[in-house]
Protein backbone atom coordinates (compact mmCIF):
# COMPACT_ATOMS: atom_id res chain seq x y z
CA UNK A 1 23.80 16.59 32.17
CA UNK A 2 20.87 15.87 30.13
CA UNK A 3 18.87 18.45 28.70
CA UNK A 4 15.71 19.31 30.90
CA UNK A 5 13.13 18.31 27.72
CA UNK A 6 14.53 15.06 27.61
CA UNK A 7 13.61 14.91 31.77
CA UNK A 8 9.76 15.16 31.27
CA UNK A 9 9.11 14.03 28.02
CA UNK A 10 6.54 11.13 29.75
CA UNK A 11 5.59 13.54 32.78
CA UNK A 12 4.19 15.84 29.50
CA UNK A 13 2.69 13.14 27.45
CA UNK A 14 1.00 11.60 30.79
CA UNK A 15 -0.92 15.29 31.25
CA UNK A 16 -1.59 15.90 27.52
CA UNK A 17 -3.47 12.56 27.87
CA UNK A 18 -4.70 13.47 31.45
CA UNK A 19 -6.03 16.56 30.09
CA UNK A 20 -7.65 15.18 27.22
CA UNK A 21 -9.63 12.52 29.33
CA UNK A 22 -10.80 15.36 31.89
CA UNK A 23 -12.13 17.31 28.83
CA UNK A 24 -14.23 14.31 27.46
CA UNK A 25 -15.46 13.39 31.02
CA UNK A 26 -16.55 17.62 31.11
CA UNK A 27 -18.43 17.27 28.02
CA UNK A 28 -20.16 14.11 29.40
CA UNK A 29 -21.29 15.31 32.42
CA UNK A 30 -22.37 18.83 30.80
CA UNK A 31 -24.34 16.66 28.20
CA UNK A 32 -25.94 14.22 30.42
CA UNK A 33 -27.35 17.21 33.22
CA UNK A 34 -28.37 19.59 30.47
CA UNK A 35 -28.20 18.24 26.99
CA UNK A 36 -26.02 17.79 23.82
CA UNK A 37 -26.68 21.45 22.62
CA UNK A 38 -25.76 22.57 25.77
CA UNK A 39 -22.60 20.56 25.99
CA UNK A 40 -21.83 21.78 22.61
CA UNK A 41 -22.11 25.43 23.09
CA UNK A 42 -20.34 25.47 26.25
CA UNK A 43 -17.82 22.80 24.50
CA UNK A 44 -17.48 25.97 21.58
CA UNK A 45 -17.65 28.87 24.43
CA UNK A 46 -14.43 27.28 26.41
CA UNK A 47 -12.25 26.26 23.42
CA UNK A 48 -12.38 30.34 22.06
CA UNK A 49 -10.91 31.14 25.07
């Protein structure tokens, strides 16, 4: 039987990257309706949580 980490190695990897794109297309749209300072204090408000 092979060890369950070994089973979704790619299925993790696929939403780290998933993740990571959603977060820059966030940022993106924050900027573009409200401004970079905006998008960067929101941007620093999320990540403390």
């Amino acid at each position: 039987m092979t060890p369950l980490h070994d089973d979704c190695t790619e299925e993790l990897s696929d939403a780290a990257k998933n993740w990571i794109a959603m977060d820059g297309l966030w940022f993106q749209a924050v900027e573009q309706e409200y401004g970079m300072d905006a998008a960067v204090a929101m941007d620093r408000k999320v990540w403390k949580h």
